[in-house]
Protein backbone atom coordinates (compact mmCIF):
# COMPACT_ATOMS: atom_id res chain seq x y z
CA UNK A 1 -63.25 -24.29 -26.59
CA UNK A 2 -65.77 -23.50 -29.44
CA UNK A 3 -69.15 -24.90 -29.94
CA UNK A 4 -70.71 -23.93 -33.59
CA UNK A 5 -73.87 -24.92 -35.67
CA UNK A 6 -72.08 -27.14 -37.05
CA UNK A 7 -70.25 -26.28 -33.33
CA UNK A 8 -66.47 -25.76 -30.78
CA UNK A 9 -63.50 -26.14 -27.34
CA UNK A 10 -62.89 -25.49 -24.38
CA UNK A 11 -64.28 -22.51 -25.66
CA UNK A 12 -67.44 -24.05 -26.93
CA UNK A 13 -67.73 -23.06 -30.77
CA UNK A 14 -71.20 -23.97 -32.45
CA UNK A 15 -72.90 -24.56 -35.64
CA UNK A 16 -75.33 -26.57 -37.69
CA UNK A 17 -74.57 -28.15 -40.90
CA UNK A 18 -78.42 -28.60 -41.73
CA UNK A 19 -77.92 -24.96 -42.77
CA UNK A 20 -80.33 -21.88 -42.19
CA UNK A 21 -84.48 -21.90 -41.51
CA UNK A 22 -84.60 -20.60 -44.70
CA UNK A 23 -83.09 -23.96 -46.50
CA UNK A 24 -80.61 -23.43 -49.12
CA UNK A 25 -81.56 -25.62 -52.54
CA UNK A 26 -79.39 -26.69 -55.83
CA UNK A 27 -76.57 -28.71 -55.11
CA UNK A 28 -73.74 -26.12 -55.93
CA UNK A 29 -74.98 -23.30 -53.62
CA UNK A 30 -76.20 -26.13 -50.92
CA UNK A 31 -72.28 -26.96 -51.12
CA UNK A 32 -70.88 -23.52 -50.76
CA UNK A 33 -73.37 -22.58 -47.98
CA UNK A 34 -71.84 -25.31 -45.92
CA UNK A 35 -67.95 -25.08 -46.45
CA UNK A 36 -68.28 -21.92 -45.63
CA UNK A 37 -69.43 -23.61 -42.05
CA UNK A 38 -67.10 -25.49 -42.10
CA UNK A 39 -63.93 -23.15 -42.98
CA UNK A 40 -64.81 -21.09 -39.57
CA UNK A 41 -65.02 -24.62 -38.00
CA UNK A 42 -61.77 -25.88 -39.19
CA UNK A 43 -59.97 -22.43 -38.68
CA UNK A 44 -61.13 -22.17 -35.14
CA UNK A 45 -59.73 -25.63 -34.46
CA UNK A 46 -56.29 -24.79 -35.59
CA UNK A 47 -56.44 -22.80 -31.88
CA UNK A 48 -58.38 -24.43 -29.41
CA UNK A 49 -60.99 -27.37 -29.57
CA UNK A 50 -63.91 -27.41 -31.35
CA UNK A 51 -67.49 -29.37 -30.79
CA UNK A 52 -69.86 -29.30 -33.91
CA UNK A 53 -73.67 -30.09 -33.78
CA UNK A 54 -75.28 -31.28 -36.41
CA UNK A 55 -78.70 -32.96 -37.53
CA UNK A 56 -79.17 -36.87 -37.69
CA UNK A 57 -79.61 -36.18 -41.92
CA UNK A 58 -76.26 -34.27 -41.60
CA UNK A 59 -74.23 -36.02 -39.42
CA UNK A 60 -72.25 -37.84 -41.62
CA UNK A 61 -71.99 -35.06 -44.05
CA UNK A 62 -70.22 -32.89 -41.28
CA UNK A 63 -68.35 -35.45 -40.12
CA UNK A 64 -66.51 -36.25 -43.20
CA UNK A 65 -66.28 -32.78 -44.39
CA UNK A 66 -64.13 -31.52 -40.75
CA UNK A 67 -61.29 -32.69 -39.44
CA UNK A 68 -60.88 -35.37 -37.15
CA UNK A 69 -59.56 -33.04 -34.05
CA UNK A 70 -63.07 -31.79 -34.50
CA UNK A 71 -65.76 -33.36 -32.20
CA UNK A 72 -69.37 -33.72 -34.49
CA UNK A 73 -72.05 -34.29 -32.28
CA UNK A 74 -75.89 -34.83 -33.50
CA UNK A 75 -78.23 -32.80 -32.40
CA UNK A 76 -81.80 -31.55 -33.95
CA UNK A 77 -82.05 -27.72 -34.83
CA UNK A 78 -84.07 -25.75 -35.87
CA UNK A 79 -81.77 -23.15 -37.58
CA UNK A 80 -77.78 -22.75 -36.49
CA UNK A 81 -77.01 -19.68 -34.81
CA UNK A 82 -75.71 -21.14 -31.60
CA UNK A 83 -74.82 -17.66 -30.07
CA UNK A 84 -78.99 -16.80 -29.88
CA UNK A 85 -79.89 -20.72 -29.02
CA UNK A 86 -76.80 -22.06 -26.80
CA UNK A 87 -75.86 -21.12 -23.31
CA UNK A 88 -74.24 -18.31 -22.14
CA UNK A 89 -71.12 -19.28 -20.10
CA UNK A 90 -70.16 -17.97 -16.90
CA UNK A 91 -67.47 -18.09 -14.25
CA UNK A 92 -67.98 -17.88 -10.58
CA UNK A 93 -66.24 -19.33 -7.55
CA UNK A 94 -67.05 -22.14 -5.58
CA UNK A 95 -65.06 -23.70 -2.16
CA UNK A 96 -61.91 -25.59 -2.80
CA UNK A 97 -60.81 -28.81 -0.85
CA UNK A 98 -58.14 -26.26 0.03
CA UNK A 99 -60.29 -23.67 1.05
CA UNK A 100 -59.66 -21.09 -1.34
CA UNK A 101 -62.63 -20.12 -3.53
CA UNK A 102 -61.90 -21.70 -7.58
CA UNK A 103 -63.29 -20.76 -10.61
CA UNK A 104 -66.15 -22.82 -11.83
CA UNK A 105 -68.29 -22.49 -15.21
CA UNK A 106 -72.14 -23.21 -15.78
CA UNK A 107 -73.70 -21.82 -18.54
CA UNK A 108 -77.66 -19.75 -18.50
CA UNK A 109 -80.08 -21.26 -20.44
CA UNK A 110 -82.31 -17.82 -21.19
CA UNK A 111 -85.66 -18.37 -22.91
CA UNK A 112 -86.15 -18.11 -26.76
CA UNK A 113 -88.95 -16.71 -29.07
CA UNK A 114 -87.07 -16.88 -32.60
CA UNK A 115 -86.02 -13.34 -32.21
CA UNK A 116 -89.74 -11.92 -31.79
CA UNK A 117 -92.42 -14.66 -31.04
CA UNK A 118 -95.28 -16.09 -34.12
CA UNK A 119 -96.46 -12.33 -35.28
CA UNK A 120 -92.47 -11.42 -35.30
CA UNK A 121 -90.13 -13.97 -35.37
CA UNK A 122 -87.69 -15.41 -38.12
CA UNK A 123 -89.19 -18.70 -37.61
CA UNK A 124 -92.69 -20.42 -36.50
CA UNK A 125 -91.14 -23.53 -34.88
CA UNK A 126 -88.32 -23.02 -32.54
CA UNK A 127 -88.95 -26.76 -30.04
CA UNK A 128 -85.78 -27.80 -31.32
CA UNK A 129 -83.86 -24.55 -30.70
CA UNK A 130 -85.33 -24.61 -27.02
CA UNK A 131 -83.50 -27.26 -25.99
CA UNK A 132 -80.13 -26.62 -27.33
CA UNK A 133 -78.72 -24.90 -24.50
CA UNK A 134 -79.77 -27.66 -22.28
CA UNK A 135 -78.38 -30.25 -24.55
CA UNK A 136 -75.28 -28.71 -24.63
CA UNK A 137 -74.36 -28.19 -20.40
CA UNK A 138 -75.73 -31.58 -20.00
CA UNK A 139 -73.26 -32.94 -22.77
CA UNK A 140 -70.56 -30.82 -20.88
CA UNK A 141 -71.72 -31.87 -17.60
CA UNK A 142 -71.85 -28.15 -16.43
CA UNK A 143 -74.53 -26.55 -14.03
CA UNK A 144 -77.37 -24.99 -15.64
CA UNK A 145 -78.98 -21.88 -14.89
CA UNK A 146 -82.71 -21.84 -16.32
CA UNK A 147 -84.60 -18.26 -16.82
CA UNK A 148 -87.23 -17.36 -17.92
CA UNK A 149 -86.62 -13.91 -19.63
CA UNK A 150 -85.92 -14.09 -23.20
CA UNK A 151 -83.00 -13.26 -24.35
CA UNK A 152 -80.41 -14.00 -27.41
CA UNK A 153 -76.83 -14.03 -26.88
CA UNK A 154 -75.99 -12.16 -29.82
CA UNK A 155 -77.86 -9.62 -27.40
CA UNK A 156 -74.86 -8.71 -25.18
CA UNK A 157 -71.20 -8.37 -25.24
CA UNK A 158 -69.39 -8.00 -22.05
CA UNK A 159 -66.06 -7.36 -21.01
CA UNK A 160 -64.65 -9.62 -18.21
CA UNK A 161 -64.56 -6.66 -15.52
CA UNK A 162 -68.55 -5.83 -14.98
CA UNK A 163 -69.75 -3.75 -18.30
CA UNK A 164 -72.18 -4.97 -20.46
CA UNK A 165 -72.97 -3.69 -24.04
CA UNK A 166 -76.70 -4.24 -25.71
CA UNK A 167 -79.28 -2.16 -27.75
CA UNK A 168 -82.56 -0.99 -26.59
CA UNK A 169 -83.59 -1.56 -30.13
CA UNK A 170 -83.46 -5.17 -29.18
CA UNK A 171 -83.79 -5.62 -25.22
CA UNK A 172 -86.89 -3.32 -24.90
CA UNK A 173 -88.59 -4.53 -28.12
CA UNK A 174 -92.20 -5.11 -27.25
CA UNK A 175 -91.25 -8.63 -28.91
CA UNK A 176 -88.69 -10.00 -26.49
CA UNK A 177 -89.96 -9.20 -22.80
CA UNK A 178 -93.17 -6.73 -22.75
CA UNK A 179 -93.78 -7.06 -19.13
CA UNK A 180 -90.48 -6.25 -18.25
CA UNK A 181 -89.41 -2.46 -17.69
CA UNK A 182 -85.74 -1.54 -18.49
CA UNK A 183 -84.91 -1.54 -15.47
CA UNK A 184 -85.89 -5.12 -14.46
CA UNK A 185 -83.70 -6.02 -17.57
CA UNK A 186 -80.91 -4.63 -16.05
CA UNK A 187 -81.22 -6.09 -12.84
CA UNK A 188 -81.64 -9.43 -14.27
CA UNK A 189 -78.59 -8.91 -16.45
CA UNK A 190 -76.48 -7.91 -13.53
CA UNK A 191 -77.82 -11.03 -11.22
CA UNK A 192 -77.20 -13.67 -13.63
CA UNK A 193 -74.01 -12.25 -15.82
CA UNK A 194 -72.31 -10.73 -12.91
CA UNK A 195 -71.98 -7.62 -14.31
CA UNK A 196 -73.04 -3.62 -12.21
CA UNK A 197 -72.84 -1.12 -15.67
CA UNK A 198 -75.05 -1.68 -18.20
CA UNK A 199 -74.44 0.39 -21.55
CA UNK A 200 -77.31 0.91 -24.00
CA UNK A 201 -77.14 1.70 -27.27
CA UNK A 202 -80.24 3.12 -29.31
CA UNK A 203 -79.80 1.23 -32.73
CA UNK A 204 -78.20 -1.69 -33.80
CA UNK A 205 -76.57 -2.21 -37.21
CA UNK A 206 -78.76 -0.87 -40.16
CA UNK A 207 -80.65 -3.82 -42.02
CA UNK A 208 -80.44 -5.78 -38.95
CA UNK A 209 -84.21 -6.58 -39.35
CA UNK A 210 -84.01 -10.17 -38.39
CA UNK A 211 -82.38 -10.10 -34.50
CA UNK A 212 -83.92 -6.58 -34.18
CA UNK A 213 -80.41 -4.80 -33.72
CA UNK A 214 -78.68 -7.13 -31.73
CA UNK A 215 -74.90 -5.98 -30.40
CA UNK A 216 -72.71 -8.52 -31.98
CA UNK A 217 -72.94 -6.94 -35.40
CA UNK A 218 -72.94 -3.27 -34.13
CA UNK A 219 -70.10 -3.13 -31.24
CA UNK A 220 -68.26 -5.05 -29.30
CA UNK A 221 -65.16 -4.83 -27.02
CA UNK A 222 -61.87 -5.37 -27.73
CA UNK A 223 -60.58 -5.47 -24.15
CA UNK A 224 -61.69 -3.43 -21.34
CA UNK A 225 -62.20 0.05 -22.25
CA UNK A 226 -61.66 -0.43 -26.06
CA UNK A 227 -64.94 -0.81 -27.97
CA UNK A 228 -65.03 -2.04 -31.98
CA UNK A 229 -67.88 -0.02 -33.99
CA UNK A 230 -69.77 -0.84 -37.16
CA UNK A 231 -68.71 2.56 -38.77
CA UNK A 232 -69.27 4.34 -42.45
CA UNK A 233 -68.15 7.25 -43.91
CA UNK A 234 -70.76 7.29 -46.26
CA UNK A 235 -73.81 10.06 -44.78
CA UNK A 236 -76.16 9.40 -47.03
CA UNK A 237 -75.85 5.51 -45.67
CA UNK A 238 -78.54 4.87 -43.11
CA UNK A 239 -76.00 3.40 -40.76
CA UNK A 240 -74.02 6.33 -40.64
CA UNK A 241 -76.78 8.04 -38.42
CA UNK A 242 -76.80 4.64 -35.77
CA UNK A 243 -73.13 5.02 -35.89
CA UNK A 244 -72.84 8.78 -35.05
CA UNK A 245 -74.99 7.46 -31.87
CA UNK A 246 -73.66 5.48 -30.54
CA UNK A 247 -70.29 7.28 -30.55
CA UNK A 248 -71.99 10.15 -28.59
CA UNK A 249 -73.30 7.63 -26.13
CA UNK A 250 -70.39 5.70 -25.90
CA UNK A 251 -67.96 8.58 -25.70
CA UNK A 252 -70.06 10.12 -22.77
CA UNK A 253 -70.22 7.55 -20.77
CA UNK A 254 -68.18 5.17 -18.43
CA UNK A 255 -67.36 1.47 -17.81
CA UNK A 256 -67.73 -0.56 -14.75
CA UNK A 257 -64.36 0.99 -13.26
CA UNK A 258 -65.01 4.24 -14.39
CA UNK A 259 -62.68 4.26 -17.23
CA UNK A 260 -63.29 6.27 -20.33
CA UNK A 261 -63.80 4.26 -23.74
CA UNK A 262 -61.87 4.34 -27.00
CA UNK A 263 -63.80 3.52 -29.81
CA UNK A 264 -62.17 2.03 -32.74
CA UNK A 265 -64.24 2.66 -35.84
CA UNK A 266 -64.66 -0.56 -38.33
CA UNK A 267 -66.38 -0.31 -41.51
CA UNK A 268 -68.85 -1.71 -43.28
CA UNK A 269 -68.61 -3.34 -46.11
CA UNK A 270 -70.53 -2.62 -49.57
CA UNK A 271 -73.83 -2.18 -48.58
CA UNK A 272 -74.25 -5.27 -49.80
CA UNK A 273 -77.44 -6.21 -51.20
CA UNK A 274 -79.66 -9.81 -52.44
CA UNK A 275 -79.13 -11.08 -55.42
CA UNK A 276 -81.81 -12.41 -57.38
CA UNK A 277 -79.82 -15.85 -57.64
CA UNK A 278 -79.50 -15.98 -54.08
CA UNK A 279 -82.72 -15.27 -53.54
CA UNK A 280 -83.58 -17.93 -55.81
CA UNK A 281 -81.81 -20.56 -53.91
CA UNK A 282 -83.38 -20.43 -50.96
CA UNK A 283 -86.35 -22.64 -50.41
CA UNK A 284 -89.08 -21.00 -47.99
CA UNK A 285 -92.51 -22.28 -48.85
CA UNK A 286 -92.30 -25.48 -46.56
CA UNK A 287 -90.44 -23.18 -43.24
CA UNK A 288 -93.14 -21.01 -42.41
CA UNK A 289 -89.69 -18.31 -42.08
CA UNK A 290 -89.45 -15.19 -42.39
CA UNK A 291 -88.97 -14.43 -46.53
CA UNK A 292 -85.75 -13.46 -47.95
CA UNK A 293 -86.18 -11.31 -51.00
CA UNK A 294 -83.86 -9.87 -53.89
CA UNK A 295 -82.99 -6.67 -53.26
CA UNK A 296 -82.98 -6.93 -49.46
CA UNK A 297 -79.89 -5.14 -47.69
CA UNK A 298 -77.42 -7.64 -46.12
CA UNK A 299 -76.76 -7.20 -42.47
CA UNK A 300 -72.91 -7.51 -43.21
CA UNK A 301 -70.83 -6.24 -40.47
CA UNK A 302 -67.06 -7.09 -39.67
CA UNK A 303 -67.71 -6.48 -36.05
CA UNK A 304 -69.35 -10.13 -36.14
CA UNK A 305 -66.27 -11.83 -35.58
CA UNK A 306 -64.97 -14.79 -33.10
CA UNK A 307 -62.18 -14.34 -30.84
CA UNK A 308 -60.11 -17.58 -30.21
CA UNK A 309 -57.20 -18.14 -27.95
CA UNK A 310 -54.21 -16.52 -30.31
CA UNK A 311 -56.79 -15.58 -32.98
CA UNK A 312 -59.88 -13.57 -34.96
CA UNK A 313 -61.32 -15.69 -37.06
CA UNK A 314 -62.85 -12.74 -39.28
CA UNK A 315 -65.60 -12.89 -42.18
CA UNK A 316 -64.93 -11.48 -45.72
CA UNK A 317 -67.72 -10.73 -48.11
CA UNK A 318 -66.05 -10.25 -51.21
CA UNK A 319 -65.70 -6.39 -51.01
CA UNK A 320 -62.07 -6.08 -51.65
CA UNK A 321 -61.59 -2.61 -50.44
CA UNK A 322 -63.12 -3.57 -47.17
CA UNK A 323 -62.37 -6.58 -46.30
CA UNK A 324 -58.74 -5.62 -46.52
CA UNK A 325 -59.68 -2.55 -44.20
CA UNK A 326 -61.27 -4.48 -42.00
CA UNK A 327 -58.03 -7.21 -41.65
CA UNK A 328 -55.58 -4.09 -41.60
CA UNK A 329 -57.87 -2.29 -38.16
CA UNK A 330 -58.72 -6.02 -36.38
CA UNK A 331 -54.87 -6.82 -36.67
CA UNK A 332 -54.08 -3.14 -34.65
CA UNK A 333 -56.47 -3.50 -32.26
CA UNK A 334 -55.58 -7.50 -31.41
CA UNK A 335 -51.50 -7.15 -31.78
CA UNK A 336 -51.23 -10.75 -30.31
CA UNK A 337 -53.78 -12.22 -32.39
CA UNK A 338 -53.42 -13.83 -36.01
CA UNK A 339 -56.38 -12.50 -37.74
CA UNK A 340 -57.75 -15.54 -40.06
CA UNK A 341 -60.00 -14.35 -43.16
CA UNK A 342 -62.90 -16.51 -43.67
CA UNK A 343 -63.45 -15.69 -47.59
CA UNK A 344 -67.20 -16.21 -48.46
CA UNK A 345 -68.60 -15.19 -45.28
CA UNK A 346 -71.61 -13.57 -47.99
CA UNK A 347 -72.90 -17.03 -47.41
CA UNK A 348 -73.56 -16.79 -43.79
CA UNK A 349 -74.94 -13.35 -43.53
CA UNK A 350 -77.86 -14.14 -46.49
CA UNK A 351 -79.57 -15.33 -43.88
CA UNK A 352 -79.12 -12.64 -41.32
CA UNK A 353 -75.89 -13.35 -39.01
CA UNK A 354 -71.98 -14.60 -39.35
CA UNK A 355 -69.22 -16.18 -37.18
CA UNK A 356 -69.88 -15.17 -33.92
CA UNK A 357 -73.82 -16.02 -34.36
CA UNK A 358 -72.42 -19.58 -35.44
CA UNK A 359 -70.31 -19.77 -32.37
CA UNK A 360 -70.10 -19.37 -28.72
CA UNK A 361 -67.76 -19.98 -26.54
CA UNK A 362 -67.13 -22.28 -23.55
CA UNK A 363 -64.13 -21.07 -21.16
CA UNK A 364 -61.63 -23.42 -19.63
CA UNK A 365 -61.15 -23.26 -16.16
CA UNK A 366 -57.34 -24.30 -14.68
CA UNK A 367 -57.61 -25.66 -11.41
CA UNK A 368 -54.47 -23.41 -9.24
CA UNK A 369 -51.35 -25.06 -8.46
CA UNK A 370 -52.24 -25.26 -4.91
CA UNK A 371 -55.54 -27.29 -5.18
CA UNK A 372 -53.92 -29.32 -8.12
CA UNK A 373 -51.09 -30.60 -5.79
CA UNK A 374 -53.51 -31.02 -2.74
CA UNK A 375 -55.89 -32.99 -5.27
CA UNK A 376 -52.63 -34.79 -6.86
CA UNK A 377 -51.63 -36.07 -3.23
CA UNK A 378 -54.84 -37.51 -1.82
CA UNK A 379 -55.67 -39.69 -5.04
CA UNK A 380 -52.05 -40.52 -5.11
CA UNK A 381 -52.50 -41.31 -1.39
CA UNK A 382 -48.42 -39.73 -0.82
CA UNK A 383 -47.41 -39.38 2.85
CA UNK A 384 -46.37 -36.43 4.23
CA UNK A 385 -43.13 -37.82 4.18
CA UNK A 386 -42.80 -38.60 0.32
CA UNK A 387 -44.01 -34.58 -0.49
CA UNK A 388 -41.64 -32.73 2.16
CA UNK A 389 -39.05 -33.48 -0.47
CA UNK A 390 -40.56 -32.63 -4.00
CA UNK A 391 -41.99 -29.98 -5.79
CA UNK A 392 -44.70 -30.02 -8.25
CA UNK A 393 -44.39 -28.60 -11.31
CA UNK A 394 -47.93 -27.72 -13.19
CA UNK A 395 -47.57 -27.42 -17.12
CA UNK A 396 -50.11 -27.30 -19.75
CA UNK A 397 -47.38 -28.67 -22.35
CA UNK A 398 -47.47 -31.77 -23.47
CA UNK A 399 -45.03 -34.27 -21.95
CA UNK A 400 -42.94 -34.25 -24.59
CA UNK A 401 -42.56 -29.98 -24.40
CA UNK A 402 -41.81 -30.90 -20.36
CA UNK A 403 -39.00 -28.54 -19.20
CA UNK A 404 -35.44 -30.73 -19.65
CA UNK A 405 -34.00 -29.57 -16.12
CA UNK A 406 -36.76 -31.43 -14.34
CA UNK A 407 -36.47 -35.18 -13.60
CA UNK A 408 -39.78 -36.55 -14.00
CA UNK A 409 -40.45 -39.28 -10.77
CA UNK A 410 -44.49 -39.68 -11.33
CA UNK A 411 -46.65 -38.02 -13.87
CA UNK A 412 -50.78 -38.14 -13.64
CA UNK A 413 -53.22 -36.63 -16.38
CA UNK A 414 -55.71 -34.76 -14.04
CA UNK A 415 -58.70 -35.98 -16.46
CA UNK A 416 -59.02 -38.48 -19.45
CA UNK A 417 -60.50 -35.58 -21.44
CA UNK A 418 -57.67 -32.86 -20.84
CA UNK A 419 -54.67 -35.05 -22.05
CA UNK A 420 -52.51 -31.63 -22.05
CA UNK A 421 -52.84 -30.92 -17.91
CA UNK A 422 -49.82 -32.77 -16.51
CA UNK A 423 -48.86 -32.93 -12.53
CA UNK A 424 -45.43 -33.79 -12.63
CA UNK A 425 -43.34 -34.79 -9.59
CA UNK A 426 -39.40 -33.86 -9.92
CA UNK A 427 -36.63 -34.54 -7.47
């Protein structure tokens, strides 16, 4: 589900309609700045469900701009990129009534400084965003896992088997955690994600001024041992120095099982830059945020996608060449994914992030066929008798997709809010 800002399924995708810190004004470019929310909402949907969160002013606006498979929740924000402010999910394993250890999420509620505290930050007021991540486990009734070290999730990118991929530009800023050496950082990061490598990278993307180089814009993995990297050709581009970097630090070193990486190279678009008109439609005065000037470089990276089950939902800022590039690598490197453009992604990233700093995502966890049956029996309260003779069949189809052979004697929904898990009892 997804939860974005507006917000998403079981991975949780996340945004918020109320729009940036920095709040968009005039009608036309108010309107733009939010269907562009809503396009990466809608797409997302399309492949798994998809949670919204939105302001009591904007409620009503999200809800009847998004379809009704998506979920609109209110919730008061301070500025929408879910990613930095929601919870990191995780997976461990807990006891079974069968014994054997199953897979259970929670989610880490990290602290939060608006990427760099009052002298630093993007924003002055963050109360809002500090409670977003406990908001959202409570509304999922999932375990919650307070700390006190702050950290964004845009942060770190890790890849399932016990690497994780951040920037010292980011996690060692004097900023974030001064008190902290890097080494403490990495112990913390390896208690609480589960993780036993930790790969730093020097720099993050170029113009990346806001997050302080966070990962999600400058690399990410594509599986484990394939990394995506925020690439140019261009040497007389500034990123072109933080890319040849992190290649030689990423080509000399290891993951978690020793494997080598491949590093697929992604680039940039443009460099894209502030227009005077978009400059001009953002109001600041009242926000006490960070300013956003003509002129400035836009941290536009294609890296800063979201992965959903079957798809890349992938931002496009207008740069023909580019974006096309960017579709054409993204399709290679995810063969069984349908890569979805998001045209006028421009929108997102004038204020410093895109898709995957709108989202985050909450993983399902299937219960195993074993503790589904056991769990099946006892509320069904069958004999031993009445199971000798059946089998169960566990499907994630809906009952009208159920396999023809099978002759379907009882049928339970394991849980009112998962009408696609299906026991079914054949003869």
């Amino acid at each position: 589900m997804d939860i974005t800002c507006l917000q998403s399924g079981n991975p949780i995708p996340s945004a918020g309609l109320d729009g940036l810190n920095a709040r968009i004004t005039g009608e036309t470019m108010q309107c733009q700045h939010q269907q562009v929310f809503t396009k990466v909402a809608s797409a997302i949907s399309k492949f798994e469900p998809v949670t919204v969160c939105a302001s009591a002013n904007q409620w009503a606006n999200a809800r009847s701009q998004l379809p009704e498979t998506v979920r609109v929740v209110e919730m008061s924000l301070n500025d929408s990129w879910f990613r930095d402010t929601g919870p990191t999910f995780v997976v461990g394993k807990s006891a079974s009534c069968s014994g054997t250890p199953e897979p259970k999420v929670a989610g880490i509620d990290w602290n939060f400084n608006s990427w760099g505290g009052i002298d630093d930050g993007c924003y002055r007021d963050w109360s809002h965003d500090l409670l977003v991540a406990q908001k959202i486990l409570a509304i999922e009734k999932l375990p919650r896992f307070q700390h006190s070290m702050i950290l964004e999730g845009g942060s770190i990118h890790v890849d399932g088997e016990g690497t994780c991929l951040t920037t010292e530009e980011c996690l060692l800023n004097k900023n974030r955690n001064p008190h902290l050496t890097k080494e403490q950082i990495e112990d913390q990061l390896k208690a609480y994600l589960g993780v036993t490598k930790i790969i730093w990278l020097p720099r993050g993307l170029y113009g990346d001024d806001d997050t302080n180089g966070h990962i999600d814009n400058m690399c990410c993995f594509v599986k484990p041992g394939v990394v995506l990297l925020s690439w140019t050709d261009d040497e007389t581009d500034p990123q072109y120095e933080r890319a040849v970097e992190a290649v030689s630090v990423l080509s000399n070193t290891t993951d978690a099982k020793g494997r080598k990486l491949e590093i697929i190279k992604l680039h940039v678009p443009g460099p894209l830059y502030m227009t005077e008109k978009e400059a001009a439609g953002l109001f600041q005065e009242e926000c006490e945020a960070k300013p956003r000037l003509a002129g400035t470089r836009l941290a536009a990276s294609y890296v800063n996608f979201y992965i959903a089950n079957g798809a890349i939902i992938a931002p496009q800022f207008g740069d023909q060449k580019w974006d096309d590039e960017a579709v054409r690598v993204l399709s290679k490197a995810f063969p069984n994914h349908e890569v979805v453009r998001i045209e006028g992604a421009r929108e997102i990233v004038l204020a410093g992030g895109n898709i995957h700093c709108i989202t985050q995502q909450q993983p399902r966890v299937s219960l195993s066929i074993m503790s589904t049956m056991i769990a099946f029996i006892h509320r069904m309260a069958l004999t031993q008798a009445e199971t000798a003779n059946l089998r169960v069949v566990l499907t994630l189809q809906r009952m009208a997709c159920k396999p023809p052979k099978y002759k379907v004697i009882k049928c339970l929904g394991l849980d009112s809010r998962d009408k696609d898990v299906f026991i079914i009892l054949v003869d």
